[in-house]
Protein backbone atom coordinates (compact mmCIF):
# COMPACT_ATOMS: atom_id res chain seq x y z
CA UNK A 1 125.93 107.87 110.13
CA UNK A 2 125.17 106.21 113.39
CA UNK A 3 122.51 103.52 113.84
CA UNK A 4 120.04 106.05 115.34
CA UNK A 5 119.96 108.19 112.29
CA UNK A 6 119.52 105.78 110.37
CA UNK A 7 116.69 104.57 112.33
CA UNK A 8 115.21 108.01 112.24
CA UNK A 9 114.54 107.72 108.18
CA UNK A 10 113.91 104.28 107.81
CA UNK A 11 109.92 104.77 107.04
CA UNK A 12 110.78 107.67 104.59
CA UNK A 13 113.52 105.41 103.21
CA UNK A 14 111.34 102.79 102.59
CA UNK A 15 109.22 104.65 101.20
CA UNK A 16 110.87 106.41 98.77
CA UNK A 17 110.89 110.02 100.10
CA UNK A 18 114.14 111.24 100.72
CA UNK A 19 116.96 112.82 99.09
CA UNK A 20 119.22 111.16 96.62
CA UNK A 21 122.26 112.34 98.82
CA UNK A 22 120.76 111.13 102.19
CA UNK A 23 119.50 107.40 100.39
CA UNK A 24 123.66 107.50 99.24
CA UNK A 25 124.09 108.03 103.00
CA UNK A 26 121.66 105.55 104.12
CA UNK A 27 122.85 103.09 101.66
CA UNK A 28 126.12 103.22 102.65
CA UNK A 29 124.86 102.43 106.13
CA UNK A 30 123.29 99.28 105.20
CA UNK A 31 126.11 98.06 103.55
CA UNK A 32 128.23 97.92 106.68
CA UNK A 33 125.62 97.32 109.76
CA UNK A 34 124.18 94.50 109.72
CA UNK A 35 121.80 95.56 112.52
CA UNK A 36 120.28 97.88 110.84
CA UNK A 37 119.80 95.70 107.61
CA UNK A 38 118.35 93.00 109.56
CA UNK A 39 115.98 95.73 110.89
CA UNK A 40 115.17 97.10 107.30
CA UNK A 41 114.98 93.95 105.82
CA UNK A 42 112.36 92.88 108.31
CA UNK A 43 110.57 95.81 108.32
CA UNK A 44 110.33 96.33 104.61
CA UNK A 45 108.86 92.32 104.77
CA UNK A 46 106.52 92.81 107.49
CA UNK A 47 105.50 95.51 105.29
CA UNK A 48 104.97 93.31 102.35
CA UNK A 49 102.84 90.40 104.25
CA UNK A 50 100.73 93.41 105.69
CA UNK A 51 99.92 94.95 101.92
CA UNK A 52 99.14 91.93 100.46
CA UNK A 53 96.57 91.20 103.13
CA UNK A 54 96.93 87.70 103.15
CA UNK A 55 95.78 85.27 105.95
CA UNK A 56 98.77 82.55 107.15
CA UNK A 57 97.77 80.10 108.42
CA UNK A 58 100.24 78.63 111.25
CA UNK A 59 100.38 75.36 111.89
CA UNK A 60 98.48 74.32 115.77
CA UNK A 61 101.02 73.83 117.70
CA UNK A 62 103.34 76.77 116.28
CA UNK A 63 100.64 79.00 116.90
CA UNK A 64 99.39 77.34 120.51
CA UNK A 65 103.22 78.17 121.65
CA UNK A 66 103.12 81.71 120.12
CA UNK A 67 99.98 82.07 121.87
CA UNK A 68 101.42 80.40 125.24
CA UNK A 69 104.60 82.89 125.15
CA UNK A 70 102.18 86.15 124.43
CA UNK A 71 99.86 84.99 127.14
CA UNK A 72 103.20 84.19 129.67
CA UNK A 73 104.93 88.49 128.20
CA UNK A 74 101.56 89.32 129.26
CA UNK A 75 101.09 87.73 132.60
CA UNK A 76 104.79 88.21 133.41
CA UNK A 77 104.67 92.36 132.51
CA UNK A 78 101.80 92.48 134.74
CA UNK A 79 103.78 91.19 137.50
CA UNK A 80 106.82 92.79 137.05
CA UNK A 81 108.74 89.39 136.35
CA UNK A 82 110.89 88.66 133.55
CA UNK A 83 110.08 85.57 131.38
CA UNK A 84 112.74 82.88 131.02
CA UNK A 85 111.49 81.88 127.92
């Protein structure tokens, strides 16, 4: 299985709705890419923080730099730049 399959069924893999021969397949997968565990791992967390709808609350200046570098993507995409941060 290449990375882009596995890609392909990673929402009905975490959800549950596949076959037992393609989560096998999938599984398998994960065990030797750690790309795409890093990217299911994440995903399947982000999905987590979202469900429990939980505020965070970010400490100022962590989230004045996250808001510095969003404003800078922004600014910079508009331009056609790249950002060098």
């Amino acid at each position: 299985m290449k990375c882009t399959e596995f890609l392909k069924e990673l929402t009905d893999y975490l959800d549950g709705k596949i076959s037992d021969n393609l989560r096998i397949e999938l599984d398998e997968h994960l065990h030797w890419c750690h790309e795409c565990h890093v990217v299911m791992n994440t995903t399947q967390k982000t999905i987590e923080i979202y469900r429990d709808n939980k505020l965070y609350e970010l400490p100022e200046d962590l989230r004045n730099r996250l808001h510095q570098a969003i404003m800078n993507k922004c600014r910079d995409s508009k331009s056609g730049k790249k950002s060098t941060h």
